[in-house]
C-alpha atoms as a PDB file:
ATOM      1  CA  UNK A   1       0.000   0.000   0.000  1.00  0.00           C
ATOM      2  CA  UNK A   2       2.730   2.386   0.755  1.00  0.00           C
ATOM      3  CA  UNK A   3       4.468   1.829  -2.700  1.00  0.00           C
ATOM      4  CA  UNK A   4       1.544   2.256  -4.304  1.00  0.00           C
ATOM      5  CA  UNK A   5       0.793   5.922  -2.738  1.00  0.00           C
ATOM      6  CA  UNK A   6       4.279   6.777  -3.232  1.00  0.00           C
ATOM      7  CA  UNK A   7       3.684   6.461  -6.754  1.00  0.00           C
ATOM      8  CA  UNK A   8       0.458   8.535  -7.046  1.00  0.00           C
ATOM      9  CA  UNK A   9       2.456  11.506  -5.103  1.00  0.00           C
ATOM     10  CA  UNK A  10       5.045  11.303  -7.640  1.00  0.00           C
ATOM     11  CA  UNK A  11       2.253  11.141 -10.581  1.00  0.00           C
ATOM     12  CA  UNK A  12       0.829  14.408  -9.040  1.00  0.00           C
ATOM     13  CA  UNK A  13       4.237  15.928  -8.818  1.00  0.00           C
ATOM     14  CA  UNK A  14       5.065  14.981 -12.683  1.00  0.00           C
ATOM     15  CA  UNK A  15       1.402  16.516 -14.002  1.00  0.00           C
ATOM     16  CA  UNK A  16       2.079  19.594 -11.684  1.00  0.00           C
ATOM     17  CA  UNK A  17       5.832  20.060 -13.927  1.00  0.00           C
ATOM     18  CA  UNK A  18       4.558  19.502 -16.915  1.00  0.00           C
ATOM     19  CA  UNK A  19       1.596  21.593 -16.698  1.00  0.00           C
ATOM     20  CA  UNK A  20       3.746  24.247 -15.172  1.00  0.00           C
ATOM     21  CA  UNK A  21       6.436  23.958 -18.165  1.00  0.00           C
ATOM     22  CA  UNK A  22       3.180  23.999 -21.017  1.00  0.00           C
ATOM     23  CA  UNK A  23       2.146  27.311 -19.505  1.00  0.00           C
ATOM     24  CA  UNK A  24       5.912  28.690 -19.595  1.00  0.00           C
ATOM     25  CA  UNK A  25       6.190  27.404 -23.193  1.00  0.00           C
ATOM     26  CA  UNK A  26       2.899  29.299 -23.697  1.00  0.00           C
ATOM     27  CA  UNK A  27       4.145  32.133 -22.251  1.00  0.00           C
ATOM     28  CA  UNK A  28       7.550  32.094 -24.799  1.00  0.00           C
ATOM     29  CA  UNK A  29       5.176  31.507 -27.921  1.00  0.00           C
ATOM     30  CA  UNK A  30       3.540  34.497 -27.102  1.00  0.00           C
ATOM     31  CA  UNK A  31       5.848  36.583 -26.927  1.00  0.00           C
ATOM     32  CA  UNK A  32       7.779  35.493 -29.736  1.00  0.00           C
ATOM     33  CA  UNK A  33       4.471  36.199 -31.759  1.00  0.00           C
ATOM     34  CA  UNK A  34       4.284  39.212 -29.788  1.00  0.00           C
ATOM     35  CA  UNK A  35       7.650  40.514 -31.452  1.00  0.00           C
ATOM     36  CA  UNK A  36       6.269  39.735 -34.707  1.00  0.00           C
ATOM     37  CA  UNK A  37       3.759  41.675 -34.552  1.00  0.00           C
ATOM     38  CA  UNK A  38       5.444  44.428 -32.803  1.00  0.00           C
ATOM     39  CA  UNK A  39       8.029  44.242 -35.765  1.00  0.00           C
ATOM     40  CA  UNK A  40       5.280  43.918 -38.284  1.00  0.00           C
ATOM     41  CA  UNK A  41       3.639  46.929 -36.792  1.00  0.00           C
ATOM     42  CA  UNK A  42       7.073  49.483 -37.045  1.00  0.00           C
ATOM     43  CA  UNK A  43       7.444  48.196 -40.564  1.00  0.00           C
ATOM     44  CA  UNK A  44       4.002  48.840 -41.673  1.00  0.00           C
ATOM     45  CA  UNK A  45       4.884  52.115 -39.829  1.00  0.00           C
ATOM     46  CA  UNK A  46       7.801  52.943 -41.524  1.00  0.00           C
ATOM     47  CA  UNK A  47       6.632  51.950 -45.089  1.00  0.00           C
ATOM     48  CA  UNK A  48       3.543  54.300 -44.281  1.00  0.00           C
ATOM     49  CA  UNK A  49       5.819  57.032 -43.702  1.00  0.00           C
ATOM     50  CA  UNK A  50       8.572  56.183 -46.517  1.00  0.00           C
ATOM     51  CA  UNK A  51       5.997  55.666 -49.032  1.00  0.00           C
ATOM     52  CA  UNK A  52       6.898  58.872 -51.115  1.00  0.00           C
ATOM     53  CA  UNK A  53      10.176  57.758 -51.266  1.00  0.00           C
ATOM     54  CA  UNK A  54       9.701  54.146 -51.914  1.00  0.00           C
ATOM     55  CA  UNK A  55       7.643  55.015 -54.900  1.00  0.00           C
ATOM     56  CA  UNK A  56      10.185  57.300 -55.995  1.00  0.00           C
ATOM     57  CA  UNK A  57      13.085  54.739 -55.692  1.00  0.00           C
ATOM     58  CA  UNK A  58      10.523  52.141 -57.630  1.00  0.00           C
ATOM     59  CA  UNK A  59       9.448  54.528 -59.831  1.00  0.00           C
ATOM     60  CA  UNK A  60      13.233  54.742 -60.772  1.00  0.00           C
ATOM     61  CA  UNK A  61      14.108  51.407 -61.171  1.00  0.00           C
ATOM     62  CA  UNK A  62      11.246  50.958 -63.609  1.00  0.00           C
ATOM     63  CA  UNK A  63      12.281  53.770 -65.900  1.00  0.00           C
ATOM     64  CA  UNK A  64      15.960  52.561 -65.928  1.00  0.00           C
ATOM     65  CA  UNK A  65      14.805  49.303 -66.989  1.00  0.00           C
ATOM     66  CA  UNK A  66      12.273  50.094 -69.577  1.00  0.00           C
ATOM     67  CA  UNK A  67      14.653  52.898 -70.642  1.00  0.00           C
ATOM     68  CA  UNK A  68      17.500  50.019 -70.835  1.00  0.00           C
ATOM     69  CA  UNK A  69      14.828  48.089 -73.036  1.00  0.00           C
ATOM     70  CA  UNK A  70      14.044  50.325 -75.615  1.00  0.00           C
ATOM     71  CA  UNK A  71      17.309  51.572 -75.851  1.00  0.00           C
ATOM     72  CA  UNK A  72      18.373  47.691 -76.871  1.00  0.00           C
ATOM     73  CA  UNK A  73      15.230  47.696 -78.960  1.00  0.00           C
ATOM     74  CA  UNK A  74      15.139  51.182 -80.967  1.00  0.00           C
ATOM     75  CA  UNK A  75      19.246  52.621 -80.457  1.00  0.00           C
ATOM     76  CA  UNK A  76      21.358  49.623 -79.928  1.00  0.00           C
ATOM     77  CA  UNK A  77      20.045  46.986 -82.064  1.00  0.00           C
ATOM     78  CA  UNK A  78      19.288  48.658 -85.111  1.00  0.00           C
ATOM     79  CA  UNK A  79      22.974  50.666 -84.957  1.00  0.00           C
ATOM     80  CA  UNK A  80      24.227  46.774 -84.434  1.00  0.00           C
ATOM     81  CA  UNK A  81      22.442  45.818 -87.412  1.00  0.00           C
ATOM     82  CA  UNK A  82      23.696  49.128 -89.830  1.00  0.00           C
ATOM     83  CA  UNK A  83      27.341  48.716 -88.220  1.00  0.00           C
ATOM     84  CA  UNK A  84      27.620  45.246 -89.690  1.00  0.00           C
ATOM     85  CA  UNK A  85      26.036  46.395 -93.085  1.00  0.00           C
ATOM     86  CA  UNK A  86      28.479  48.799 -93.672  1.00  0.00           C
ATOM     87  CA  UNK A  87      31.379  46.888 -92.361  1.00  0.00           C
ATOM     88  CA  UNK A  88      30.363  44.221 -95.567  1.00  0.00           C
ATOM     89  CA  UNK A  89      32.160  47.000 -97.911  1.00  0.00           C
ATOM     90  CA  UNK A  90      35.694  47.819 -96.375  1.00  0.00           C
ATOM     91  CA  UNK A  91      35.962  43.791 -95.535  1.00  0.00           C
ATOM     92  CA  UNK A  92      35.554  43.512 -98.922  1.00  0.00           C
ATOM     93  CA  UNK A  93      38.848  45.047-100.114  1.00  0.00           C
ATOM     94  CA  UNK A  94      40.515  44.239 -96.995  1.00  0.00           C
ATOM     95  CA  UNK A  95      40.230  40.346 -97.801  1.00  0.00           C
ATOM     96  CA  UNK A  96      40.966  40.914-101.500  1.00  0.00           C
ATOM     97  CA  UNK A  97      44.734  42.735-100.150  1.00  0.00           C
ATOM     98  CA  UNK A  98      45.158  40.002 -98.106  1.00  0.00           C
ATOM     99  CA  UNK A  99      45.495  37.449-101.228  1.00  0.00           C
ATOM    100  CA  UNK A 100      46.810  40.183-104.169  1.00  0.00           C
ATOM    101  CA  UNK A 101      50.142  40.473-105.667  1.00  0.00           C
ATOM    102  CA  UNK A 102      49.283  43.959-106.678  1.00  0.00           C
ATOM    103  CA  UNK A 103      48.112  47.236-105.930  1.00  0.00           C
ATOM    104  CA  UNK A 104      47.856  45.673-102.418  1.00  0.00           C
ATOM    105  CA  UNK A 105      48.227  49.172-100.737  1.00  0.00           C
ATOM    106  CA  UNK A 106      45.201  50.762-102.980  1.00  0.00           C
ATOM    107  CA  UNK A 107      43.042  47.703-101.762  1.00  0.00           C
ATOM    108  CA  UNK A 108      44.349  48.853 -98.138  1.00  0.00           C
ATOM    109  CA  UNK A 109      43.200  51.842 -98.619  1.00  0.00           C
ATOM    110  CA  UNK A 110      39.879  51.383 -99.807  1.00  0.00           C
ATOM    111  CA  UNK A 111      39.186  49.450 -97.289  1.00  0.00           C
ATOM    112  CA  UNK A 112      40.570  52.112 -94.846  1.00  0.00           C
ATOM    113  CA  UNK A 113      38.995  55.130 -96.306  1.00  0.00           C
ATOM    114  CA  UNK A 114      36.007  53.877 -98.590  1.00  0.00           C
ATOM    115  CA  UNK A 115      34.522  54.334-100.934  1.00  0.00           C
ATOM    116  CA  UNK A 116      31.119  54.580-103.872  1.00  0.00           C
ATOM    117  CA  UNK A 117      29.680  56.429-101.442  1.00  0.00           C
ATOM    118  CA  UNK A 118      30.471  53.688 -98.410  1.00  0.00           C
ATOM    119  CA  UNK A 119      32.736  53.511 -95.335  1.00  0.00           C
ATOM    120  CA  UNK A 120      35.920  52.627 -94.563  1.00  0.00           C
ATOM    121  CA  UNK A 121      37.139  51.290 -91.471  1.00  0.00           C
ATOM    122  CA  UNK A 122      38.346  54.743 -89.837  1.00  0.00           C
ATOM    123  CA  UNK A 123      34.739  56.039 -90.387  1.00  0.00           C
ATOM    124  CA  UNK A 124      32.902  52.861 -89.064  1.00  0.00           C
ATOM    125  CA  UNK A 125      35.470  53.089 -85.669  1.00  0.00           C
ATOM    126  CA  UNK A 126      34.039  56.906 -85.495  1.00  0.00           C
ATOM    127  CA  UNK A 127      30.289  56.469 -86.232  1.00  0.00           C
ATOM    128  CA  UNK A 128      29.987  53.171 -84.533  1.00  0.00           C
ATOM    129  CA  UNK A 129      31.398  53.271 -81.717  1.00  0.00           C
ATOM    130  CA  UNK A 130      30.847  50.895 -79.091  1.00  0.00           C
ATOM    131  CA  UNK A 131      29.055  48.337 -81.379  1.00  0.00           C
ATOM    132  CA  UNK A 132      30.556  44.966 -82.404  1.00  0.00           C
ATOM    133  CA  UNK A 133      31.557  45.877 -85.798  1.00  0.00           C
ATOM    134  CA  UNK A 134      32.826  49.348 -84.658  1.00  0.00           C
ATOM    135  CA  UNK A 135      35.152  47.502 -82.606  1.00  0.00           C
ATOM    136  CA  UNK A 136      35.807  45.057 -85.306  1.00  0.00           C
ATOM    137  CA  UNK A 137      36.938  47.845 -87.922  1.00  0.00           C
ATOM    138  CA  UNK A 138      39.389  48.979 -85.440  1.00  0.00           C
ATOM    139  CA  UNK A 139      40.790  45.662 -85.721  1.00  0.00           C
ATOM    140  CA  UNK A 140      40.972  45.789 -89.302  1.00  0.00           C
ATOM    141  CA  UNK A 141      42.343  49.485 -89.646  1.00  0.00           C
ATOM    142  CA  UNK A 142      45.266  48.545 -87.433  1.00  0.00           C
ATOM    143  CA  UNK A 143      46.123  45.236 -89.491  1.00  0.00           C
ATOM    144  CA  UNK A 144      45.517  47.233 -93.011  1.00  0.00           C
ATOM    145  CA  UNK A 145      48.079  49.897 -91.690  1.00  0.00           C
ATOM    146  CA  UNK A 146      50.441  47.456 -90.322  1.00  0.00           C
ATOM    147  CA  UNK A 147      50.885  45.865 -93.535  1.00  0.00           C
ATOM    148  CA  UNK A 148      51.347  49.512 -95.031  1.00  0.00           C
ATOM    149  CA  UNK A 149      54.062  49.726 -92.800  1.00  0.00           C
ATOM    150  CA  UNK A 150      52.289  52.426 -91.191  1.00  0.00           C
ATOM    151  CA  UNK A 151      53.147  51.743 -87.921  1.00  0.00           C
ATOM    152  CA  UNK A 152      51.669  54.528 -85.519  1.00  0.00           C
ATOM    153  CA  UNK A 153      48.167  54.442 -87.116  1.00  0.00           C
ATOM    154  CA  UNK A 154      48.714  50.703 -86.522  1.00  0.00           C
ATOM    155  CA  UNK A 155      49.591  50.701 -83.079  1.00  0.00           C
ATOM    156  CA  UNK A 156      46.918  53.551 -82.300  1.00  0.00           C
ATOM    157  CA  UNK A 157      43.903  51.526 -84.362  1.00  0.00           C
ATOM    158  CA  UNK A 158      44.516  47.715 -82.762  1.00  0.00           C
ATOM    159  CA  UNK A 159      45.066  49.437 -78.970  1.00  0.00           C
ATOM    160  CA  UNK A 160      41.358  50.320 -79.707  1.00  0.00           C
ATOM    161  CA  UNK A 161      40.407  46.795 -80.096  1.00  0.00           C
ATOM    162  CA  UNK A 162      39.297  45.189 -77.767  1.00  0.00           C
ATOM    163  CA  UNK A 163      38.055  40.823 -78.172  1.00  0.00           C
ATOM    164  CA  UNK A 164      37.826  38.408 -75.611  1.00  0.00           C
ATOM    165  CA  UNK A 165      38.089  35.689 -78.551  1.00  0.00           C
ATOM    166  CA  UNK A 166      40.446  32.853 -78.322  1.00  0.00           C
ATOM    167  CA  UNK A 167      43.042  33.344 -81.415  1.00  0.00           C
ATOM    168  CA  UNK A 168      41.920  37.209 -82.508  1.00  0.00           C
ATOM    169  CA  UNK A 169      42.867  38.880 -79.006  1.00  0.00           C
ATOM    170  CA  UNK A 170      46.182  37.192 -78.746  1.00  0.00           C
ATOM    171  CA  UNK A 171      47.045  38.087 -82.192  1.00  0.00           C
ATOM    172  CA  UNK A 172      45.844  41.941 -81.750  1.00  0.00           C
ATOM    173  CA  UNK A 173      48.204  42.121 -79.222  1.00  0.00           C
ATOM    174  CA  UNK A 174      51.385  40.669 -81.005  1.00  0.00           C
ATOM    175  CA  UNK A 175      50.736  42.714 -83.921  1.00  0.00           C
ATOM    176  CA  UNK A 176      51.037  45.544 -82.090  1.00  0.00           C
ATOM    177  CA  UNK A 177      54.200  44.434 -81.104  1.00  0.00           C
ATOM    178  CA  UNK A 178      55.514  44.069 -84.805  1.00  0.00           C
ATOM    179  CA  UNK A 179      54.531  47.547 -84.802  1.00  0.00           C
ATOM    180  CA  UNK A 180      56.434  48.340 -82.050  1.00  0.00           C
ATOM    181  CA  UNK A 181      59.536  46.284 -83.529  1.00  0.00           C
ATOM    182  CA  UNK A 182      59.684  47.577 -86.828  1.00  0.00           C
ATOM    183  CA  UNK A 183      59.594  51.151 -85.425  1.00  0.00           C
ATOM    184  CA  UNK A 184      62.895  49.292 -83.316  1.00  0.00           C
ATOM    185  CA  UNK A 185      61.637  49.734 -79.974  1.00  0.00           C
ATOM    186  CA  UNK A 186      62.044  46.533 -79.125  1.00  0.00           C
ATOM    187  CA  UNK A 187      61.604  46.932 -75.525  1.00  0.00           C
ATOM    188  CA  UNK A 188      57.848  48.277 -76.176  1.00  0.00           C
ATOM    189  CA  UNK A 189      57.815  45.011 -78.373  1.00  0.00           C
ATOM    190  CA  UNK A 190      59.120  42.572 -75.748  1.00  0.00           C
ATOM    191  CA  UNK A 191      56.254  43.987 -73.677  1.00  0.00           C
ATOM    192  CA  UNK A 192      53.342  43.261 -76.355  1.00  0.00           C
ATOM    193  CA  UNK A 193      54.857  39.939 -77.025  1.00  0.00           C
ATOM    194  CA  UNK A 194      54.400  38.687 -73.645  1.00  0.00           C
ATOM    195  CA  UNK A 195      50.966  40.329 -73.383  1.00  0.00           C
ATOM    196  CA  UNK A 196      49.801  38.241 -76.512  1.00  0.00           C
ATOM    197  CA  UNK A 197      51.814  35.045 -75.228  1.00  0.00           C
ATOM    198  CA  UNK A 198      49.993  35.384 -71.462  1.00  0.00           C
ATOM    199  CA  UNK A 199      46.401  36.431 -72.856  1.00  0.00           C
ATOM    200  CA  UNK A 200      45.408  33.134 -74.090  1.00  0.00           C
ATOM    201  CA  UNK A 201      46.943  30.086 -73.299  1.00  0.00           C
ATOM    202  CA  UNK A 202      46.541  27.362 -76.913  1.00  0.00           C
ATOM    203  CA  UNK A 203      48.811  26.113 -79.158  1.00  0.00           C
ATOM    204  CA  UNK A 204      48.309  28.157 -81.684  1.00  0.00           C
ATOM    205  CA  UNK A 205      49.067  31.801 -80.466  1.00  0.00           C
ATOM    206  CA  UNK A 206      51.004  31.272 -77.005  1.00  0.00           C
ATOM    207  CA  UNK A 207      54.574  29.694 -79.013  1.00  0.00           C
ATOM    208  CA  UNK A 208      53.712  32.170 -81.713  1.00  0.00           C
ATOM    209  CA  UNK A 209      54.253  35.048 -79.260  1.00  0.00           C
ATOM    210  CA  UNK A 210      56.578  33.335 -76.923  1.00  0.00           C
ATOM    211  CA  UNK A 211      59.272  32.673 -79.852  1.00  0.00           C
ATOM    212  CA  UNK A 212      58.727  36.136 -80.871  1.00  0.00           C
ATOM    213  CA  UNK A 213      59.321  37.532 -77.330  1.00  0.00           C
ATOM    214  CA  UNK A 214      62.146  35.065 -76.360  1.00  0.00           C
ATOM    215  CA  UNK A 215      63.953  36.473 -79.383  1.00  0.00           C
ATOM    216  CA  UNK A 216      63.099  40.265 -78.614  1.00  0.00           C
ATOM    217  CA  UNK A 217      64.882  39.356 -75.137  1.00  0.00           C
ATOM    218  CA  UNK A 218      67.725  37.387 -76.566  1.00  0.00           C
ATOM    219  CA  UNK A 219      68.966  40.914 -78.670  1.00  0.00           C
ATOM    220  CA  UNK A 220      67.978  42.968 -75.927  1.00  0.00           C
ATOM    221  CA  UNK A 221      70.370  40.958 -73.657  1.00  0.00           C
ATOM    222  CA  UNK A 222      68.079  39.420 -71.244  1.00  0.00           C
ATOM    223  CA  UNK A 223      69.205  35.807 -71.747  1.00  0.00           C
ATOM    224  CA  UNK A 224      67.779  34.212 -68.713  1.00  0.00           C
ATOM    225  CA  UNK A 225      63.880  35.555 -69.635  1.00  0.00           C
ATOM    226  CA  UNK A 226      64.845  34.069 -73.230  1.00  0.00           C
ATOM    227  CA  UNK A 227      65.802  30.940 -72.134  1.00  0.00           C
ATOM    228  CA  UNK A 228      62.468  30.494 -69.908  1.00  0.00           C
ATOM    229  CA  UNK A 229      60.753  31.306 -72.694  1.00  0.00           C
ATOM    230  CA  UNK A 230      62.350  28.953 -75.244  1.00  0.00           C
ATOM    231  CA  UNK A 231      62.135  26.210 -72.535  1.00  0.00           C
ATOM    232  CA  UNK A 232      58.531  26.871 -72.266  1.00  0.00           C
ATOM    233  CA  UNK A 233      57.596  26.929 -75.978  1.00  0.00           C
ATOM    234  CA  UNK A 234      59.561  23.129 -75.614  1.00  0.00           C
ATOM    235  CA  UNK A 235      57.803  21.521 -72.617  1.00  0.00           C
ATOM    236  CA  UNK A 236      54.635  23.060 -72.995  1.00  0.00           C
ATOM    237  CA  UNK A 237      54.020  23.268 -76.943  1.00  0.00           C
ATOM    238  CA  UNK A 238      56.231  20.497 -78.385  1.00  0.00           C
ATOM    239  CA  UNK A 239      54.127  19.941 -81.321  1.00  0.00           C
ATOM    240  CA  UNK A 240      54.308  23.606 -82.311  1.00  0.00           C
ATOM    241  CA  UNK A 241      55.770  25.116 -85.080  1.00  0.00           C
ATOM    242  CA  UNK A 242      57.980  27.011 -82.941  1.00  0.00           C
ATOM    243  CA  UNK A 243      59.529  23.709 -81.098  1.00  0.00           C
ATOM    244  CA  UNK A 244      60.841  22.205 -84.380  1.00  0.00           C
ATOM    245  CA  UNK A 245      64.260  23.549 -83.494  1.00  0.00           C
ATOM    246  CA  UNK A 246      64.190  24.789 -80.376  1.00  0.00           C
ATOM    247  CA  UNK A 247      67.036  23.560 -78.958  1.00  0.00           C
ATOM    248  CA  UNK A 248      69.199  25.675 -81.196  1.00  0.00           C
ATOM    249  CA  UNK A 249      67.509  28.708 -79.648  1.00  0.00           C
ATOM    250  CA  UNK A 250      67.798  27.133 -76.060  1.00  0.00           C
ATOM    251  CA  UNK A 251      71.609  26.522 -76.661  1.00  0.00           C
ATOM    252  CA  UNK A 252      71.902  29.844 -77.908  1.00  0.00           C
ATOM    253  CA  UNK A 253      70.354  31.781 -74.808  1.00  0.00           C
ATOM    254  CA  UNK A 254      72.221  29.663 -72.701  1.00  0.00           C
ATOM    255  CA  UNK A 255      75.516  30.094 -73.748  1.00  0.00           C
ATOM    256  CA  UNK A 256      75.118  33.875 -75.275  1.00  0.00           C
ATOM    257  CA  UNK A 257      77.111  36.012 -74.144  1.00  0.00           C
END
């Protein structure tokens, strides 16, 4: 008998706890909810009195974006779309110079200056700026003058272009640097070499560049960067035009004096 109410006391005690810890838990979940709504009630507050300039700020955003869209619709697009058109007529006579025997430097020049009533290059890099063929002419202007041995108007027309393109920014960048070495700076070569070697890293452009650069170093007297260089073109490009005989370069930087 004793057992027996010495469990019911203990049952009494357990209800008593667990009622007592229900009404505490109570207690918590109201007043989380209780911060809720006080937190919902200062933002509802604030918004209220922020509403001018919360329509203002929307109001902005909108017009930027529907401003952005019709600019890409009615400006952007369509000067896009008249860029490339006119770009059809320079290319023309740029490609043609690029496989003549003759009267290459009139083809040049058509190209450069236009033509019939058309552009050239140097107008479509004025009128079109900042579309894809704009920056495409610029391109072409600097090669056209490079192989007029016009070397300034080179170097000035292919620093405008820029190209994120595999083989076409690489080779931007070295050209300037013939530009640069046939004016015999070959420092301000050196530097445009390694640009075009370090922009892109294929097979193609990197040994192009590096062979070009290691050599700029080698007659500038900077043996050591040569040999890296020629060491580099062997390891890392062995198949490359450039690697075929290599070692005669390697040799030389290494025992030049």
């Amino acid at each position: 008998m004793a057992t027996y109410k010495k469990r019911g006391n203990k049952k009494i005690k357990n209800d008593a706890g667990e009622a007592q810890s229900a009404i505490e838990r109570n207690s918590d979940t109201a007043k989380v909810f209780n911060t809720l709504d006080d937190t919902a009630s200062k933002s509802e507050a604030w918004v209220i009195k922020n509403q001018k300039n919360i329509f203002i700020v929307l109001g902005v955003i909108v017009a930027a974006m529907l401003a952005y869209q019709a600019y890409n619709q009615y400006v952007s697009g369509p000067k896009e779309t008249a860029a490339a058109n006119e770009l059809a007529f320079p290319k023309k006579y740029f490609d043609q110079a690029s496989t003549a025997t003759v009267a290459v430097d009139s083809l040049y020049t058509l190209g450069l200056e236009g033509g019939e009533g058309k552009y050239g290059f140097i107008d479509i890099v004025d009128e079109y700026s900042g579309t894809k063929a704009g920056n495409l002419a610029a391109y072409y202007a600097g090669i056209s003058y490079l192989k007029m041995k016009d070397y300034q108007n080179a170097i000035e027309y292919l620093g405008k272009f820029k190209s994120d393109d595999e083989i076409l920014g690489p080779v931007a960048k070295g050209a300037i640097g013939d530009a640069f070495a046939d004016l015999n700076q070959p420092e301000d070569a050196l530097d445009y070499y390694e640009k075009a070697a370090n922009l892109r890293d294929n097979s193609f452009t990197t040994p192009l560049f590096l062979f070009k650069a290691a050599n700029t170093a080698l007659d500038l007297g900077k043996n050591d960067k040569a040999l890296t260089m020629f060491e580099k073109i062997k390891t890392a490009f062995p198949k490359s035009d450039e690697a075929k005989d290599i070692d005669i370069y390697i040799n030389k930087a290494k025992y030049a004096n």
